[in-house]
C-alpha atoms as a PDB file:
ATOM      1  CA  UNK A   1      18.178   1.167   7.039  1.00  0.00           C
ATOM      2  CA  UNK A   2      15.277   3.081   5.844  1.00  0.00           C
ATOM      3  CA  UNK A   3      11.796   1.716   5.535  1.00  0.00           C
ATOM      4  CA  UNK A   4      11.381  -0.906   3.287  1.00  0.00           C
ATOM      5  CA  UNK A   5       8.230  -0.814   0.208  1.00  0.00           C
ATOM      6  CA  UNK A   6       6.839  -3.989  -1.810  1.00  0.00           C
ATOM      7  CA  UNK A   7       5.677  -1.463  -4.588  1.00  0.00           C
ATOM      8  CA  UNK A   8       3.050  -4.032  -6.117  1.00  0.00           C
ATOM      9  CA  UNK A   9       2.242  -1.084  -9.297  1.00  0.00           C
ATOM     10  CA  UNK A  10       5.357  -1.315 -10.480  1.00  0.00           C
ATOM     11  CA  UNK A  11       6.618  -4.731  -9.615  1.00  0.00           C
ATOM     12  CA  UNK A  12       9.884  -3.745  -7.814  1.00  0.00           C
ATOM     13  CA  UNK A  13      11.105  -3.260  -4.084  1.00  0.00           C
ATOM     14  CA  UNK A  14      11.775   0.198  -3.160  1.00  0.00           C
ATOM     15  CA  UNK A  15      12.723   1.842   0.367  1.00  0.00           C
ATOM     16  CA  UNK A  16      12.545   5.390   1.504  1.00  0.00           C
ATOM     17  CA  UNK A  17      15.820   6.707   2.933  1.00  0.00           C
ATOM     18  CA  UNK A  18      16.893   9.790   5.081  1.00  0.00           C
ATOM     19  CA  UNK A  19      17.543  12.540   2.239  1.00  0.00           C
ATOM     20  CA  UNK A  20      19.923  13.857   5.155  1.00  0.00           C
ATOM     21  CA  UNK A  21      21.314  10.988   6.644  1.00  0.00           C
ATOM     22  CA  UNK A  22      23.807  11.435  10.066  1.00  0.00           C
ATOM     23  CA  UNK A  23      27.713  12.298   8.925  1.00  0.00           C
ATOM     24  CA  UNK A  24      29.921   9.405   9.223  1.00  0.00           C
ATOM     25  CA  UNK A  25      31.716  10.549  12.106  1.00  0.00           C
ATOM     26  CA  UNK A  26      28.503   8.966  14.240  1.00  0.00           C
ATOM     27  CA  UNK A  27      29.406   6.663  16.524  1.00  0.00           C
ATOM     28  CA  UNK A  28      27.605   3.129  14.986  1.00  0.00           C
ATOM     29  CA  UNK A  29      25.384   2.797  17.969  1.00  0.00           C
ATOM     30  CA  UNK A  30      23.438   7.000  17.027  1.00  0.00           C
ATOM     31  CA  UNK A  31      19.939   6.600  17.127  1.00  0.00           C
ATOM     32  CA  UNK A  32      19.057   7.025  13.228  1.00  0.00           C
ATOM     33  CA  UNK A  33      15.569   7.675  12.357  1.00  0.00           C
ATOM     34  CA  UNK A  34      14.186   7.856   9.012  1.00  0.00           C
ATOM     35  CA  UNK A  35      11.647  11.137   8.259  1.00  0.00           C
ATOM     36  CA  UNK A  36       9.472  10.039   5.571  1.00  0.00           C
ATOM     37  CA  UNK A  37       8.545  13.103   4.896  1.00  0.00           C
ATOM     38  CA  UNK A  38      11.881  14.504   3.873  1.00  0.00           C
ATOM     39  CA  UNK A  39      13.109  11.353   2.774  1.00  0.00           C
ATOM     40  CA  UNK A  40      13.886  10.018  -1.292  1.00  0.00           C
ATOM     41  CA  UNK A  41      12.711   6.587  -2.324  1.00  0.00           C
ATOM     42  CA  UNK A  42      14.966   4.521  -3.946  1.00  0.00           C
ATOM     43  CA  UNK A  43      14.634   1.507  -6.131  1.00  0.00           C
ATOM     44  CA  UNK A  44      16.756  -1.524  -4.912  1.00  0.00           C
ATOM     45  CA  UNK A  45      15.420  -4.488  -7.127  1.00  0.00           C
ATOM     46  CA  UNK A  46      12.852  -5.360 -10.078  1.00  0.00           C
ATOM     47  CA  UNK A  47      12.938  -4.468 -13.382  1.00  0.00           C
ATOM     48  CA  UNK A  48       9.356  -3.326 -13.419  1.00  0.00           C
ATOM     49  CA  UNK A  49       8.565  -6.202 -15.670  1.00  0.00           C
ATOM     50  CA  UNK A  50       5.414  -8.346 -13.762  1.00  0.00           C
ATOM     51  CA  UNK A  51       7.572 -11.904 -13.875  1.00  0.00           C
ATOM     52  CA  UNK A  52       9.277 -14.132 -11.249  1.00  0.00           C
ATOM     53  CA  UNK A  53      13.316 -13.459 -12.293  1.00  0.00           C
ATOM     54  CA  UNK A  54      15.694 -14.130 -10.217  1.00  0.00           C
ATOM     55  CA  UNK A  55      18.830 -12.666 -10.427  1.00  0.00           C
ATOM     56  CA  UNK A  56      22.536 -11.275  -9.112  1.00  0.00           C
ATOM     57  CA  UNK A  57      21.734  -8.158 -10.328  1.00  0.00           C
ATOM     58  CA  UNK A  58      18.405  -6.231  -8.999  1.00  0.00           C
ATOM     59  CA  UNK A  59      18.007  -4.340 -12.024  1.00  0.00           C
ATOM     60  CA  UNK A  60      17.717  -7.355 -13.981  1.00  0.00           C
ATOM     61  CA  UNK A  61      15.127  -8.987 -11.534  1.00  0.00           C
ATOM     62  CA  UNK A  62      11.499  -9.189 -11.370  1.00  0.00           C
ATOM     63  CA  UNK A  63       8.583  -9.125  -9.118  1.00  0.00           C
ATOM     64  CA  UNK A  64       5.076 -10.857  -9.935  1.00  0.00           C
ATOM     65  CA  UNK A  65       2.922  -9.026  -7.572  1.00  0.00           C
ATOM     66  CA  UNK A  66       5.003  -7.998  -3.874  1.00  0.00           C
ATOM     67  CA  UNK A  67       3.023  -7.097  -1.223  1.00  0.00           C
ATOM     68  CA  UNK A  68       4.547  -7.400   2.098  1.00  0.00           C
ATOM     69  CA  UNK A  69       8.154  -8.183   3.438  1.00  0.00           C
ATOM     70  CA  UNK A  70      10.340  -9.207   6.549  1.00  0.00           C
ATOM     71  CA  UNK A  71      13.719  -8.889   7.232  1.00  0.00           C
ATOM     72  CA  UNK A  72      15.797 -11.716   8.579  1.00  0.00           C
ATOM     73  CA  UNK A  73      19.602 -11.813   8.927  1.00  0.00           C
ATOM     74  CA  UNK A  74      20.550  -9.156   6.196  1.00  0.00           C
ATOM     75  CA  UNK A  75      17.969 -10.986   3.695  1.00  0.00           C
ATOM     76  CA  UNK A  76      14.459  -9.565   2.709  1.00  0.00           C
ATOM     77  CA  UNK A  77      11.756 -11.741   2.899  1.00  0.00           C
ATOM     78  CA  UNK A  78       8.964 -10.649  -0.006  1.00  0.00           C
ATOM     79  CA  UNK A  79       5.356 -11.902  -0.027  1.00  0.00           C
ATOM     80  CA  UNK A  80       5.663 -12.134  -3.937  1.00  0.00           C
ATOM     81  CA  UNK A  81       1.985 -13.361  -5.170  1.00  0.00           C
ATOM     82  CA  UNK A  82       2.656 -16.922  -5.562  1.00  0.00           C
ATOM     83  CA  UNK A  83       6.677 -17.195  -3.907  1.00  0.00           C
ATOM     84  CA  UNK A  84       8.827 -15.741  -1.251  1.00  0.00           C
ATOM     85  CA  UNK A  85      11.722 -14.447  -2.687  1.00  0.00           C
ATOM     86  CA  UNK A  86      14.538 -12.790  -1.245  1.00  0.00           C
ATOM     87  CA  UNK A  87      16.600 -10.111  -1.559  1.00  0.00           C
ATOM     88  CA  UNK A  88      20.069 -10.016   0.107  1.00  0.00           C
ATOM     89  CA  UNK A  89      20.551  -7.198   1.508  1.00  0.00           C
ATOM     90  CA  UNK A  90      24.325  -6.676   0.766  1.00  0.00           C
ATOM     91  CA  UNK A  91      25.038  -8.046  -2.438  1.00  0.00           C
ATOM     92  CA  UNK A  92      21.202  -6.998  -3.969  1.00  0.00           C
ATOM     93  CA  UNK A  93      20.942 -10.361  -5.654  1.00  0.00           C
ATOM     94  CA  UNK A  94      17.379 -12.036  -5.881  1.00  0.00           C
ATOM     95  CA  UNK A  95      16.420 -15.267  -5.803  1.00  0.00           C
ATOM     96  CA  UNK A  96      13.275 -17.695  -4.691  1.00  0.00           C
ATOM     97  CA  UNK A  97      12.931 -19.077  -1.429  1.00  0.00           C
ATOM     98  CA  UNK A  98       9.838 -21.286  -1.919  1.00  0.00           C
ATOM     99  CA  UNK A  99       7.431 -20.980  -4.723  1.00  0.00           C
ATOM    100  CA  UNK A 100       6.595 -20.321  -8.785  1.00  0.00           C
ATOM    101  CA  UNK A 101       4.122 -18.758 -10.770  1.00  0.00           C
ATOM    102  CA  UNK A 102       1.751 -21.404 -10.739  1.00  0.00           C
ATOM    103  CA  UNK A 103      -1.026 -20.213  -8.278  1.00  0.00           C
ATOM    104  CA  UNK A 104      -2.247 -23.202  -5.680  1.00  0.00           C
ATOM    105  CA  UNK A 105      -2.227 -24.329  -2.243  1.00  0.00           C
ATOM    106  CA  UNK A 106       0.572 -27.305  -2.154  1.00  0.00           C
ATOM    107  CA  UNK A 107       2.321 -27.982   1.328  1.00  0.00           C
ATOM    108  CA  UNK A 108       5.669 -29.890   1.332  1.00  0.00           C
ATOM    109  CA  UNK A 109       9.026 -30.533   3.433  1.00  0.00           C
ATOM    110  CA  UNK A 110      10.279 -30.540  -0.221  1.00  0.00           C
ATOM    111  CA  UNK A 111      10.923 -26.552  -0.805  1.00  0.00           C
ATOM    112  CA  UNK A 112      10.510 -27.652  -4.824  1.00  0.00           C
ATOM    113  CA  UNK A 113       7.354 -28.995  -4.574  1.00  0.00           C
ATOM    114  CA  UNK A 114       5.700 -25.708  -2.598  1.00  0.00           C
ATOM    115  CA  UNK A 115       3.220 -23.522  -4.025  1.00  0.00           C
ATOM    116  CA  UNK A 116       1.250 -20.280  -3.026  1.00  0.00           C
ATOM    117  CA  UNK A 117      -2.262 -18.876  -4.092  1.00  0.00           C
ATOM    118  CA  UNK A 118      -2.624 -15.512  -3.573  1.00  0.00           C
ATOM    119  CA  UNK A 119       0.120 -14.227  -0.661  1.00  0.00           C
ATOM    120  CA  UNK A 120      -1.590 -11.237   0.860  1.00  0.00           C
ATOM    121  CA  UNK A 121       0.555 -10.138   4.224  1.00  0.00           C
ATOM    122  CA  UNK A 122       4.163 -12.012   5.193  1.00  0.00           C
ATOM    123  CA  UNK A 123       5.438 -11.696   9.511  1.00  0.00           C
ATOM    124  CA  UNK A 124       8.327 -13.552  11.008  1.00  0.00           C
ATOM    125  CA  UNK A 125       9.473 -14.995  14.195  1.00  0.00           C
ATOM    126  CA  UNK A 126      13.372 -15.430  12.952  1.00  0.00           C
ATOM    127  CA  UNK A 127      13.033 -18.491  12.301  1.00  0.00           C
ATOM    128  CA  UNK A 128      10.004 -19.124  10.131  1.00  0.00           C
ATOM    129  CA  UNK A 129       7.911 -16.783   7.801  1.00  0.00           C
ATOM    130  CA  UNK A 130       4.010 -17.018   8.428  1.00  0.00           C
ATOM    131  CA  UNK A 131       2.057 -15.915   5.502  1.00  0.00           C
ATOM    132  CA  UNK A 132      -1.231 -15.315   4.885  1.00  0.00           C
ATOM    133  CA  UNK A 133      -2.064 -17.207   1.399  1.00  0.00           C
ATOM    134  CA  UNK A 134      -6.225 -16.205   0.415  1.00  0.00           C
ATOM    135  CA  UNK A 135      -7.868 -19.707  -0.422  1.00  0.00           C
ATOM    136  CA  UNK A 136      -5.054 -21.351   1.659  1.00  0.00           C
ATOM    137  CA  UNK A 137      -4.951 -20.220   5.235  1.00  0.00           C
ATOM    138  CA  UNK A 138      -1.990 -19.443   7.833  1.00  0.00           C
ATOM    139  CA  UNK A 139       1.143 -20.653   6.555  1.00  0.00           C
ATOM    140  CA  UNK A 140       4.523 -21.332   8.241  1.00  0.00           C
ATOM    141  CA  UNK A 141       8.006 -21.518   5.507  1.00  0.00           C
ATOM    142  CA  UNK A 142      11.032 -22.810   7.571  1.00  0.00           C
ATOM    143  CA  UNK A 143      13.429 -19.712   6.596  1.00  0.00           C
ATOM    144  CA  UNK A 144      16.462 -22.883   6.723  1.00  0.00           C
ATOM    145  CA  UNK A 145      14.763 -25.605   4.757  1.00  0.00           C
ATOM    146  CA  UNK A 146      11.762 -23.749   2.689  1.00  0.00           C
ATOM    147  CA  UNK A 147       9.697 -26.601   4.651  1.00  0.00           C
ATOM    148  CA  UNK A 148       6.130 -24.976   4.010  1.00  0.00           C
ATOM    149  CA  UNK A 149       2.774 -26.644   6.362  1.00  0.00           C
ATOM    150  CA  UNK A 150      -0.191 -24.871   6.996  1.00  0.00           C
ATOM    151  CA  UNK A 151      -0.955 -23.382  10.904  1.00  0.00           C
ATOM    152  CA  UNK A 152      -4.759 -22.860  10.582  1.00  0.00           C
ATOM    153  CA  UNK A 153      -7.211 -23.440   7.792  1.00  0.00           C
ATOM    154  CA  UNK A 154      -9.597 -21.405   9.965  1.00  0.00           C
ATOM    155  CA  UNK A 155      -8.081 -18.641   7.812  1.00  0.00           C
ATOM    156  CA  UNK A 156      -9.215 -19.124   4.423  1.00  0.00           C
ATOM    157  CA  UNK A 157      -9.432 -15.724   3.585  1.00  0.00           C
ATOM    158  CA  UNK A 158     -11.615 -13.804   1.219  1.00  0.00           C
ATOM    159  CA  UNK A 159     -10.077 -11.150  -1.581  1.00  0.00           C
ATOM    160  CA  UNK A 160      -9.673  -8.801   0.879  1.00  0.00           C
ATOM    161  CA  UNK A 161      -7.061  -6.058   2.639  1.00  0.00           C
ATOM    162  CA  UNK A 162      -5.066  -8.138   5.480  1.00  0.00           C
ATOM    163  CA  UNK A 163      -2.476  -7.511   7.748  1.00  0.00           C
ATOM    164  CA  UNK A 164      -0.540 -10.125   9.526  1.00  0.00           C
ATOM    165  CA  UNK A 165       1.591  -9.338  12.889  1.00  0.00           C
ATOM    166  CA  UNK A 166       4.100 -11.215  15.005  1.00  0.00           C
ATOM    167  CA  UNK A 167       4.759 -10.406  18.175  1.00  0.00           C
ATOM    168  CA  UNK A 168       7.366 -12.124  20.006  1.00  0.00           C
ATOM    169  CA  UNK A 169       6.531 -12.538  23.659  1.00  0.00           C
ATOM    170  CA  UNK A 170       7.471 -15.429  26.234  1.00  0.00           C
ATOM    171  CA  UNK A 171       5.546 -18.120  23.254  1.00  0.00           C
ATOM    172  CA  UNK A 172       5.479 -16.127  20.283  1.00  0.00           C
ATOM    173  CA  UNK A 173       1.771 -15.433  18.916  1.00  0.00           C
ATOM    174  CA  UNK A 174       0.167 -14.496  15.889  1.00  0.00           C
ATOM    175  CA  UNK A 175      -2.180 -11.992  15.427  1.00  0.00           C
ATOM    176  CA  UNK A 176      -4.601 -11.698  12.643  1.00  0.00           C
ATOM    177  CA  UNK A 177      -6.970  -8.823  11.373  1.00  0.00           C
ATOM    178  CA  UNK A 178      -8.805  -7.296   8.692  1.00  0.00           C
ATOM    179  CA  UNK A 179      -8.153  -3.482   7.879  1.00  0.00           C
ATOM    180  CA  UNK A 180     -11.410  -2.990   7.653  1.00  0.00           C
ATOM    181  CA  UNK A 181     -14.464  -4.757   8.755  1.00  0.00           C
ATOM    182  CA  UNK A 182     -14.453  -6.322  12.042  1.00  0.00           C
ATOM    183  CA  UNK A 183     -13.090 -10.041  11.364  1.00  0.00           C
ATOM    184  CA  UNK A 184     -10.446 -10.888  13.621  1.00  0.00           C
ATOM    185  CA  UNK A 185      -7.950 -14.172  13.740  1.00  0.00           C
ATOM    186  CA  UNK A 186      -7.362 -16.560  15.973  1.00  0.00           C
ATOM    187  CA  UNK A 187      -4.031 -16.843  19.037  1.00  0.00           C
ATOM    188  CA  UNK A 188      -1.749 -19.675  17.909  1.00  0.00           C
ATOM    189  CA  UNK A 189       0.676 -20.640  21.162  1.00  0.00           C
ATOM    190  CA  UNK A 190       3.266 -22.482  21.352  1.00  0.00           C
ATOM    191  CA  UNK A 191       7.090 -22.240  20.588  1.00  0.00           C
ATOM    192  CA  UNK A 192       8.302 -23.356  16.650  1.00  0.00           C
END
C-alpha cells in the first residue's frame, strides 16, 4: 500500500503512507486511498550510502542511483542506474535481479553476464520489465530468468527526462515519451 518513491538524492526507496490509515475492523476488500497530502513518508530500504548492496536487512542495503519502480507479485522492481534490484515486499530484503555497477549495454539469456548504461524509466507487463537504458534502447528482463534482449534500438535516448508506460490491452503495447519536448516512441505489438 501507499505510493511507492525511488528517492535517487538519497539513494534509498521510500513510500508515502496514509498518516490515518482505515481501523482494522475494515472489511479487506474497503476501498483505501492514500492522501499525499496528509500522508508520512517512510523509508523501507537503503542505507543512503550511493553503492549496489544487497541485503536481508533494508537498512543495511544500498541504492546506486533509483529512479523508477514496478511492482510484481509482492516484489519491487527498481530501475537502479546500472541493475534492477528488488525489494520483497514482505520480508524487506534486497537483492539484484540483473545487473552491476559496471555501466554498458551487454544483452544475454545469461542473467550474470547482463549489464545496464544509464536506466532512466522501468514499466511491466507481469511478466517482463521493459526499461529504458540511455545509449542502449528499449529493453525487455524476463522477471523468471533475468533473460535481458533489446526491443528497439530506435530508442537510443539522449540524457534526458523519460517516462516509460505499459498499458495492457488485448496485445500489450508500449508507449514512449519525453516529459518535455515533443519526441515521442514508437507502438511495439505483439504478445511476450
Amino acid at each position: 500500500e501507499g505510493l511507492w518513491i525511488a528517492d535517487g538524492s538519497s539513494y534509498r526507496v521510500r513510500r508515502i503512507v496514509d498518516a490515518n490509515p482505515l481501523p482494522a475492523s475494515q472489511p479487506p476488500d474497503a476501498n483505501i486511498t492514500t492522501r499525499i497530502s496528509t500522508g508520512k513518508v517512510e523509508t523501507v530500504a537503503g542505507d543512503g550510502v550511493a553503492a549496489l548492496v544487497d541485503s536481508s536487512d533494508p537498512t543495511t542495503a544500498s541504492f546506486l542511483n533509483p529512479r523508477d519502480g514496478a511492482v510484481v507479485g509482492g516484489v519491487l522492481y527498481v530501475a537502479d542506474g546500472t541493475a534492477i534490484r528488488t525489494l520483497d515486499l514482505e520480508s524487506g530484503a534486497v537483492g539484484t535481479l540483473v545487473g552491476s555497477a559496471d555501466a554498458a549495454c551487454v544483452n544475454s539469456s545469461d542473467q550474470t553476464q547482463v549489464q545496464f548504461n544509464d536506466m532512466r524509466a522501468l514499466a511491466t507487463d507481469g511478466y517482463y520489465l521493459y526499461s529504458v537504458d540511455r545509449g542502449c534502447g528499449l529493453r525487455r528482463t524476463s522477471i523468471a530468468t533475468g533473460s535481458t534482449s533489446r526491443v528497439s534500438s530506435e530508442w537510443l535516448i539522449p540524457n534526458s527526462v523519460m517516462t516509460l508506460q505499459l498499458e495492457q490491452t488485448e496485445h500489450s503495447f508500449l508507449r514512449l515519451g519525453r516529459i518535455f519536448g515533443k519526441w515521442t516512441g514508437q507502438r511495439a505489438t505483439g504478445s511476450y
